[in-house]
PDB file of N, CA and C in Angstrom:
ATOM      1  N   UNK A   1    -225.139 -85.823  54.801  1.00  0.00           N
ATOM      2  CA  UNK A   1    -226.240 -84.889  55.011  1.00  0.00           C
ATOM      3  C   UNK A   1    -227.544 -85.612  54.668  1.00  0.00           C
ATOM      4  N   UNK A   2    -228.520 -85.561  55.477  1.00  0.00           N
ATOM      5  CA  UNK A   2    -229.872 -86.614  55.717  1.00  0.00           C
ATOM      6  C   UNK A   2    -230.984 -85.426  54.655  1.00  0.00           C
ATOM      7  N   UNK A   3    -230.469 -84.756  53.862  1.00  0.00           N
ATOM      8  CA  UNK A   3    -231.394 -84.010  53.656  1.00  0.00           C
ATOM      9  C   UNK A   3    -232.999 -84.457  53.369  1.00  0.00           C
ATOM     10  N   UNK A   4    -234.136 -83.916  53.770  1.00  0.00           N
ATOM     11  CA  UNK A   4    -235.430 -84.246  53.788  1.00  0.00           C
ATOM     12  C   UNK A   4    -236.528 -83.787  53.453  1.00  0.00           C
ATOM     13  N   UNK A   5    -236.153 -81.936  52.590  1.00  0.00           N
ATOM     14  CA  UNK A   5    -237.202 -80.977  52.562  1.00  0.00           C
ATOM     15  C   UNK A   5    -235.936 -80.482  51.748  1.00  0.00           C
ATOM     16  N   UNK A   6    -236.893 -79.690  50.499  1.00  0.00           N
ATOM     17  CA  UNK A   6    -236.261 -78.669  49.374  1.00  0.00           C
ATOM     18  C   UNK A   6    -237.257 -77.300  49.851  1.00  0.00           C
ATOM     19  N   UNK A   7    -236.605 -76.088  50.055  1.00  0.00           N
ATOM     20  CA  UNK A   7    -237.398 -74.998  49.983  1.00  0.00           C
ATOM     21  C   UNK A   7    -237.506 -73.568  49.495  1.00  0.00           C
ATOM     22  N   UNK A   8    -237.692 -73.282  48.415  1.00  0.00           N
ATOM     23  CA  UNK A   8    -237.361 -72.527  47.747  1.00  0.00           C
ATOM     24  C   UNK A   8    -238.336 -71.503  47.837  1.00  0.00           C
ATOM     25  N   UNK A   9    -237.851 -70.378  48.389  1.00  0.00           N
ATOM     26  CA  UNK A   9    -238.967 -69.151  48.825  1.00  0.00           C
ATOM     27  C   UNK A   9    -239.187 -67.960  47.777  1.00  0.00           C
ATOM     28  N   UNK A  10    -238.336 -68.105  47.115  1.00  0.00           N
ATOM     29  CA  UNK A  10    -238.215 -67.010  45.629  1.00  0.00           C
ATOM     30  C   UNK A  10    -239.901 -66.594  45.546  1.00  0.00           C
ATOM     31  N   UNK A  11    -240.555 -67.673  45.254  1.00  0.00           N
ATOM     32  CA  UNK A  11    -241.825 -67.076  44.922  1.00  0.00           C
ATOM     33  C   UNK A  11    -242.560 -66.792  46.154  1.00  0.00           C
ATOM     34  N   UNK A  12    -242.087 -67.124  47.687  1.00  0.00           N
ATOM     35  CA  UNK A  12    -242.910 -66.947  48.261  1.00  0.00           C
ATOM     36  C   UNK A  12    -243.306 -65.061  48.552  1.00  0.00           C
ATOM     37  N   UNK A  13    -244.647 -64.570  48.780  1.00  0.00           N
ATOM     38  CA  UNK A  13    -244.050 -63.239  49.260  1.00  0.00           C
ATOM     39  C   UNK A  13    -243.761 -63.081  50.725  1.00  0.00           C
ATOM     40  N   UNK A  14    -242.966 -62.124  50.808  1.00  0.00           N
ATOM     41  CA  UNK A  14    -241.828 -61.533  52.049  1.00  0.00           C
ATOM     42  C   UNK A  14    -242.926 -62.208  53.413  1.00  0.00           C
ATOM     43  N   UNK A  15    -244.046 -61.627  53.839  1.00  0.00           N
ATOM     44  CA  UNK A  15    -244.284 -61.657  54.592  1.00  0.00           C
ATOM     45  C   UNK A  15    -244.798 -63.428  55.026  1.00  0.00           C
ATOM     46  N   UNK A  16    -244.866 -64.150  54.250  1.00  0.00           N
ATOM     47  CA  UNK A  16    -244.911 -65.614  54.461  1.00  0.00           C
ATOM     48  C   UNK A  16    -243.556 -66.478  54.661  1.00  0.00           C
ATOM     49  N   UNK A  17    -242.371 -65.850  53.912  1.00  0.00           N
ATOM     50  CA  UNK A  17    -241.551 -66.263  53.952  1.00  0.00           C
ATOM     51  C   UNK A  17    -240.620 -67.522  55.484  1.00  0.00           C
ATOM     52  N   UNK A  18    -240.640 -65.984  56.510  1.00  0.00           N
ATOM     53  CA  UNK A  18    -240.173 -67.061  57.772  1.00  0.00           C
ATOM     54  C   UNK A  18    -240.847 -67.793  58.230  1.00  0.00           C
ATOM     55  N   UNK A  19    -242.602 -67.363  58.170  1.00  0.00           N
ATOM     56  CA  UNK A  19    -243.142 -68.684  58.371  1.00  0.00           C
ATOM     57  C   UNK A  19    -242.759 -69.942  57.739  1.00  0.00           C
ATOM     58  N   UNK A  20    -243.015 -69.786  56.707  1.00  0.00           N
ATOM     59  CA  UNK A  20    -242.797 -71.062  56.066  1.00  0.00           C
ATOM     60  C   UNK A  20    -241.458 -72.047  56.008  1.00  0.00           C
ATOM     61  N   UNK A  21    -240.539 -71.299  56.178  1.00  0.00           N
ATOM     62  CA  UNK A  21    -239.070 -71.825  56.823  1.00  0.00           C
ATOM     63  C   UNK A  21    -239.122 -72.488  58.018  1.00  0.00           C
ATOM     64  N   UNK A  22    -239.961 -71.691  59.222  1.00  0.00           N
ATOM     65  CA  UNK A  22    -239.679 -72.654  60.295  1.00  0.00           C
ATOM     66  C   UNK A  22    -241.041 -73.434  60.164  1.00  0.00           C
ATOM     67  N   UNK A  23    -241.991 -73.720  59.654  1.00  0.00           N
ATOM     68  CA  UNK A  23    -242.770 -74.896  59.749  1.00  0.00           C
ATOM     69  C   UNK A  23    -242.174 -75.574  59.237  1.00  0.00           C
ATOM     70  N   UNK A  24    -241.204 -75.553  58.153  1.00  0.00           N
ATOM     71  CA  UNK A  24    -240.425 -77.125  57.351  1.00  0.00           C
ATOM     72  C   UNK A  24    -239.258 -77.442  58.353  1.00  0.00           C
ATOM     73  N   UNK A  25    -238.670 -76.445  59.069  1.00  0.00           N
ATOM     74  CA  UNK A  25    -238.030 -76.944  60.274  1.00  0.00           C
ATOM     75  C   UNK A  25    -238.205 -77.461  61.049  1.00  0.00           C
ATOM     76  N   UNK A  26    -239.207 -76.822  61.543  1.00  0.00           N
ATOM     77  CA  UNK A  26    -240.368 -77.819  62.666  1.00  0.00           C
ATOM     78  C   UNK A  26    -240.512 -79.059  62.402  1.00  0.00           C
ATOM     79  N   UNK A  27    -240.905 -79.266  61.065  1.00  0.00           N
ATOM     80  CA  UNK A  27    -241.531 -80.822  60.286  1.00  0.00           C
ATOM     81  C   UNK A  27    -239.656 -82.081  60.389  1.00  0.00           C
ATOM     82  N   UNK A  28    -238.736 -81.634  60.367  1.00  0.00           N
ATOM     83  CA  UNK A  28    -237.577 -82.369  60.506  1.00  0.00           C
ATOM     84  C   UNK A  28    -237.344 -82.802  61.646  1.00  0.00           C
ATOM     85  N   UNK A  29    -236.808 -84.337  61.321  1.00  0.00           N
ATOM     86  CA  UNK A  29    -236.384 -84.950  62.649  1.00  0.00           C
ATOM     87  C   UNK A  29    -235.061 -84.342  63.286  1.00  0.00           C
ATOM     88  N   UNK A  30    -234.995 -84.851  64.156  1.00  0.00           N
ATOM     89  CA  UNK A  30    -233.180 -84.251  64.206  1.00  0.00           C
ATOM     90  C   UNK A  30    -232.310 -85.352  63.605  1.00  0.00           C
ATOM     91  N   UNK A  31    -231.370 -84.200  63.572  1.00  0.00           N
ATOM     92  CA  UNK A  31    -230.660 -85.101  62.256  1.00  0.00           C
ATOM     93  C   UNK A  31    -230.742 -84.869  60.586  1.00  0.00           C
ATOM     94  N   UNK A  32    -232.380 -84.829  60.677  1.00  0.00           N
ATOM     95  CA  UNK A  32    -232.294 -84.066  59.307  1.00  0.00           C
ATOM     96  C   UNK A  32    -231.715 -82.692  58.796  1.00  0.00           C
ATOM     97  N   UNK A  33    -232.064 -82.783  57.738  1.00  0.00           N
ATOM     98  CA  UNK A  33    -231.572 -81.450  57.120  1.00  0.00           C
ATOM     99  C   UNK A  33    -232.716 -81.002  55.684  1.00  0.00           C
ATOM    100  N   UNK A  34    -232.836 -79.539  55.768  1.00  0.00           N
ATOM    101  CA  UNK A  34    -233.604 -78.713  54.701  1.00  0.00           C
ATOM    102  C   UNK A  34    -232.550 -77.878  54.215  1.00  0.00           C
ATOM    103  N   UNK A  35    -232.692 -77.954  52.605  1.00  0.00           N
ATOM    104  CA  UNK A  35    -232.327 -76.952  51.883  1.00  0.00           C
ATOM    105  C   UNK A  35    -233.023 -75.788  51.836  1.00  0.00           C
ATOM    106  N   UNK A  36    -232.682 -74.409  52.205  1.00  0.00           N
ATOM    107  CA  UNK A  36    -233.092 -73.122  51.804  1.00  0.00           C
ATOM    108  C   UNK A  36    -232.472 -72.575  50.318  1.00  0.00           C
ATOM    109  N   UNK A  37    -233.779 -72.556  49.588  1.00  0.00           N
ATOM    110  CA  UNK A  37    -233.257 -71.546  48.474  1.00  0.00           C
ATOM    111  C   UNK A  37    -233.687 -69.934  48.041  1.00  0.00           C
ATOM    112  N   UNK A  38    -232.562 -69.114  47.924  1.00  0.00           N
ATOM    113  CA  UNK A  38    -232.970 -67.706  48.460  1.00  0.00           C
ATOM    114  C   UNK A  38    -232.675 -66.727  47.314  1.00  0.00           C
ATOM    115  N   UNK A  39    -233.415 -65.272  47.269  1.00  0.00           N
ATOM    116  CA  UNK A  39    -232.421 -64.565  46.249  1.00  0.00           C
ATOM    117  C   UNK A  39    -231.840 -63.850  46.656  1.00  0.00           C
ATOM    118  N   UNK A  40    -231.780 -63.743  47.789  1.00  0.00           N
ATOM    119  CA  UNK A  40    -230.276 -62.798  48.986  1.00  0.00           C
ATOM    120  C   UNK A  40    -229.704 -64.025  50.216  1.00  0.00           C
ATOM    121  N   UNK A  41    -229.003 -63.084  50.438  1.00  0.00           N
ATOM    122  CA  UNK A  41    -228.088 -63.921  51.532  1.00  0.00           C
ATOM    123  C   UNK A  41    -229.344 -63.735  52.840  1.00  0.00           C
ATOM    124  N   UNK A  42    -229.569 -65.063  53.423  1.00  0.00           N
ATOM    125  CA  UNK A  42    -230.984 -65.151  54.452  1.00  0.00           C
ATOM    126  C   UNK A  42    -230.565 -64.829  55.871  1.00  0.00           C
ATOM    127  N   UNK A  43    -229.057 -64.242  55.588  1.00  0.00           N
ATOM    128  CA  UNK A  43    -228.615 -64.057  57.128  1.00  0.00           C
ATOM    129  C   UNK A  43    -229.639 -63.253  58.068  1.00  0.00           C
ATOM    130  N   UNK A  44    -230.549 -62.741  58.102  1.00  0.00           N
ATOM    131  CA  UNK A  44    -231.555 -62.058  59.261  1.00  0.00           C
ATOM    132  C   UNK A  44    -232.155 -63.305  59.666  1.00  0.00           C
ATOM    133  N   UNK A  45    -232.275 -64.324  58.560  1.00  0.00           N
ATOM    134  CA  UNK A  45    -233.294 -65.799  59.048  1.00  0.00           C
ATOM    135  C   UNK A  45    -232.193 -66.358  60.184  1.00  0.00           C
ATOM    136  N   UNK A  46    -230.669 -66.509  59.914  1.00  0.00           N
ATOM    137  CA  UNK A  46    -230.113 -66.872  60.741  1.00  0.00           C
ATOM    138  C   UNK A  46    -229.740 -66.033  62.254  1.00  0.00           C
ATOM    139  N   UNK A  47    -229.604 -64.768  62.070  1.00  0.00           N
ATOM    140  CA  UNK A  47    -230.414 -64.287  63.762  1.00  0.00           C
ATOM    141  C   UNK A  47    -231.539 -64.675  64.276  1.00  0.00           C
ATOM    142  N   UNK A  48    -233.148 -64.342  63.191  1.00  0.00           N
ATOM    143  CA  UNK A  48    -233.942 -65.001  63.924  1.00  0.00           C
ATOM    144  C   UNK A  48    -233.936 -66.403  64.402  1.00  0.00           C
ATOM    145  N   UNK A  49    -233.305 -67.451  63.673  1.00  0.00           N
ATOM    146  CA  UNK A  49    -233.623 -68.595  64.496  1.00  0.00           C
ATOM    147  C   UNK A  49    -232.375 -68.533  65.743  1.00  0.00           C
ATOM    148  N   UNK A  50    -231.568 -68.032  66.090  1.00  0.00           N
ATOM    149  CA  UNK A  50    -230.477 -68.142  66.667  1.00  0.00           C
ATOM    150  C   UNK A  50    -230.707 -67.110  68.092  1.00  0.00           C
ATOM    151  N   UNK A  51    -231.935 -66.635  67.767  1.00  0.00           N
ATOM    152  CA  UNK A  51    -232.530 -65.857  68.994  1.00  0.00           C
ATOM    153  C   UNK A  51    -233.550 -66.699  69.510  1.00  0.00           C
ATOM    154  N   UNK A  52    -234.620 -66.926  68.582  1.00  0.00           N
ATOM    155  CA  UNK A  52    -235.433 -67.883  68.885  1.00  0.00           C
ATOM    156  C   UNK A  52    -235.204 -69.737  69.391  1.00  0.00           C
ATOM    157  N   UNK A  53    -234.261 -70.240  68.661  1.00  0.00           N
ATOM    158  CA  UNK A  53    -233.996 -71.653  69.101  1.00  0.00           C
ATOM    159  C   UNK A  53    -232.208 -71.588  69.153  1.00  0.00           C
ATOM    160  N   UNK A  54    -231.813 -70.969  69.786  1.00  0.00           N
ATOM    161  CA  UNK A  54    -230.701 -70.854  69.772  1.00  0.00           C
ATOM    162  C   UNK A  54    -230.096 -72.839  69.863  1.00  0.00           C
ATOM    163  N   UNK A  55    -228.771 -73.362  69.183  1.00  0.00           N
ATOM    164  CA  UNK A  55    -228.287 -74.144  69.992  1.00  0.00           C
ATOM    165  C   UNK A  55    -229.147 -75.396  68.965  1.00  0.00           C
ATOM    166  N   UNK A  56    -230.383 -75.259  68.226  1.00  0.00           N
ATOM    167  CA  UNK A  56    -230.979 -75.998  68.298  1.00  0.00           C
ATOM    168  C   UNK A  56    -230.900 -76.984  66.498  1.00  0.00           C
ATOM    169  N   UNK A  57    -230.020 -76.100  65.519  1.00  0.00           N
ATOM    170  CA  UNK A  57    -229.702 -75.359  64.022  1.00  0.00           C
ATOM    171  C   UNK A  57    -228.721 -75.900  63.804  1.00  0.00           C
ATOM    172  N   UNK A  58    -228.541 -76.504  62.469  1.00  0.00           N
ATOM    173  CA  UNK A  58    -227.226 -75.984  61.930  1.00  0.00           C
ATOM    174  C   UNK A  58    -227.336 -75.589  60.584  1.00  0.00           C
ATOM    175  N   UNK A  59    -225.969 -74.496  60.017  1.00  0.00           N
ATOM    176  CA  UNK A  59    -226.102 -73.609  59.079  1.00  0.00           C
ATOM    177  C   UNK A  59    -225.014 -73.392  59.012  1.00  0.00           C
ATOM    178  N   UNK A  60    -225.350 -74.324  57.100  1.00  0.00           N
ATOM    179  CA  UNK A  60    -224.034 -73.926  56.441  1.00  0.00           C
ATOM    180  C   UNK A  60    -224.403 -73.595  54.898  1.00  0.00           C
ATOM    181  N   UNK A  61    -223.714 -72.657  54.342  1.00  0.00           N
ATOM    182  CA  UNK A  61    -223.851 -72.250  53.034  1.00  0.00           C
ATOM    183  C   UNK A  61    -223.773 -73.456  51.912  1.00  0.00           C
ATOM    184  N   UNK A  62    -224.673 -73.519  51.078  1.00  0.00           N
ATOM    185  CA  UNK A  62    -224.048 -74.368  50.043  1.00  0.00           C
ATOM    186  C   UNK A  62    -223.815 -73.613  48.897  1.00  0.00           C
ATOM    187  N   UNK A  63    -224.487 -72.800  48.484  1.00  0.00           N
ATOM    188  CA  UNK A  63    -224.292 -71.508  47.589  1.00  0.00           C
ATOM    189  C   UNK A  63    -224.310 -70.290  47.932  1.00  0.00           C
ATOM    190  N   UNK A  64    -223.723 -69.092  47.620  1.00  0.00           N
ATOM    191  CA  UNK A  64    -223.815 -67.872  48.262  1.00  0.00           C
ATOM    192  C   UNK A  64    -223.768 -66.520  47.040  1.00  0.00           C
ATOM    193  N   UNK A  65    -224.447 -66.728  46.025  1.00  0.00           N
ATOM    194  CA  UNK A  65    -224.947 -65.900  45.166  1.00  0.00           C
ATOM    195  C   UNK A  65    -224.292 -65.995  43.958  1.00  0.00           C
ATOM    196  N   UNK A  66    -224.039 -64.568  43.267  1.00  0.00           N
ATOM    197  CA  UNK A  66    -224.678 -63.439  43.813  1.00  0.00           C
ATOM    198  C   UNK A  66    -226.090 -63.384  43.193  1.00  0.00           C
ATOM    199  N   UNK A  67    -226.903 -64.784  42.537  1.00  0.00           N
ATOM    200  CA  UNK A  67    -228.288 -64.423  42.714  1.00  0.00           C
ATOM    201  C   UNK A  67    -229.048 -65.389  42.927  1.00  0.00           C
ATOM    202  N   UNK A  68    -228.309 -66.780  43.709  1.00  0.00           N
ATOM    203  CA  UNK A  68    -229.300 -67.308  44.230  1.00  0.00           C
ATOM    204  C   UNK A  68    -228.136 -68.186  45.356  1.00  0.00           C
ATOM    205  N   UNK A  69    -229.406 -68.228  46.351  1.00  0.00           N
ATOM    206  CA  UNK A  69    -227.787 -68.248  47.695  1.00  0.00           C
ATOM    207  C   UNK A  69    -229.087 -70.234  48.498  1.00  0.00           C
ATOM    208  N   UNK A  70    -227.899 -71.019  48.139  1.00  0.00           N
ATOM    209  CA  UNK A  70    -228.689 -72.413  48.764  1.00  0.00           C
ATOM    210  C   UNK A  70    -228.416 -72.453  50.438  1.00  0.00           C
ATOM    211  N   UNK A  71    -228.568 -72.775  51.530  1.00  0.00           N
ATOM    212  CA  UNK A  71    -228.178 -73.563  52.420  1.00  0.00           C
ATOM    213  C   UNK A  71    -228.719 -74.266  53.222  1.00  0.00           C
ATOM    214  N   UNK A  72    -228.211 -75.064  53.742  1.00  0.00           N
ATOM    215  CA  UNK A  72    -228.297 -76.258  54.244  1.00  0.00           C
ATOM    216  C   UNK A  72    -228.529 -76.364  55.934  1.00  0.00           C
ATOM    217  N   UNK A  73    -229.825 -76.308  56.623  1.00  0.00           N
ATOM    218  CA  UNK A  73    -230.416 -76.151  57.664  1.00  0.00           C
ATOM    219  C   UNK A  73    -230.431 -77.290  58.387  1.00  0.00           C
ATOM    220  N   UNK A  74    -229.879 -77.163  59.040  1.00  0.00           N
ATOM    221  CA  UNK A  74    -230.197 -79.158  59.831  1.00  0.00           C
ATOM    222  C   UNK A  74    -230.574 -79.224  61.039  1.00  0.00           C
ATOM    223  N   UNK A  75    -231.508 -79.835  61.659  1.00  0.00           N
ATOM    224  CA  UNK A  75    -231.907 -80.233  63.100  1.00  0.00           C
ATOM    225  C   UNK A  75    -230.972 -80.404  63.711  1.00  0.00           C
ATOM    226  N   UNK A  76    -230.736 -80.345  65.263  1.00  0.00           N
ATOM    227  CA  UNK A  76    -230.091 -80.488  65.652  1.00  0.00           C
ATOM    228  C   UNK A  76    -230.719 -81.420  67.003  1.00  0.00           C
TER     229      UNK A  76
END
């Protein structure tokens, strides 16, 4: 795993949040990979990108709570 970006949104508030996820996505080569760190499970982030860039992601859990959930976002 090429990881390249740590991102931990805990403090961000709600409404900045997906921004700021997909600009550090954006910022990765392919190939790379960003850590998401969350205090719920970010599964709505994974519809939105899967509507929006379908095909383009990958997503896999590295932690999954129950109060802080990591995973592992990678270019594709």
């Amino acid at each position: 795993m090429n990881v390249k970006a740590e991102l931990d949104v805990r403090p961000i508030p709600p409404p900045r949040k997906h921004p700021a996820i997909f600009q550090t996505f954006e910022s990765l080569a392919p190939g790379e990979t960003m850590i998401l760190i969350n205090d719920h499970d970010p599964k709505p982030l994974y519809y939105q990108m899967n509507a929006e860039i379908p095909g383009r992601f990958g997503w896999e859990y590295l932690e999954q709570g129950p109060q802080v959930w990591r995973v592992a976002i990678s270019k594709v």
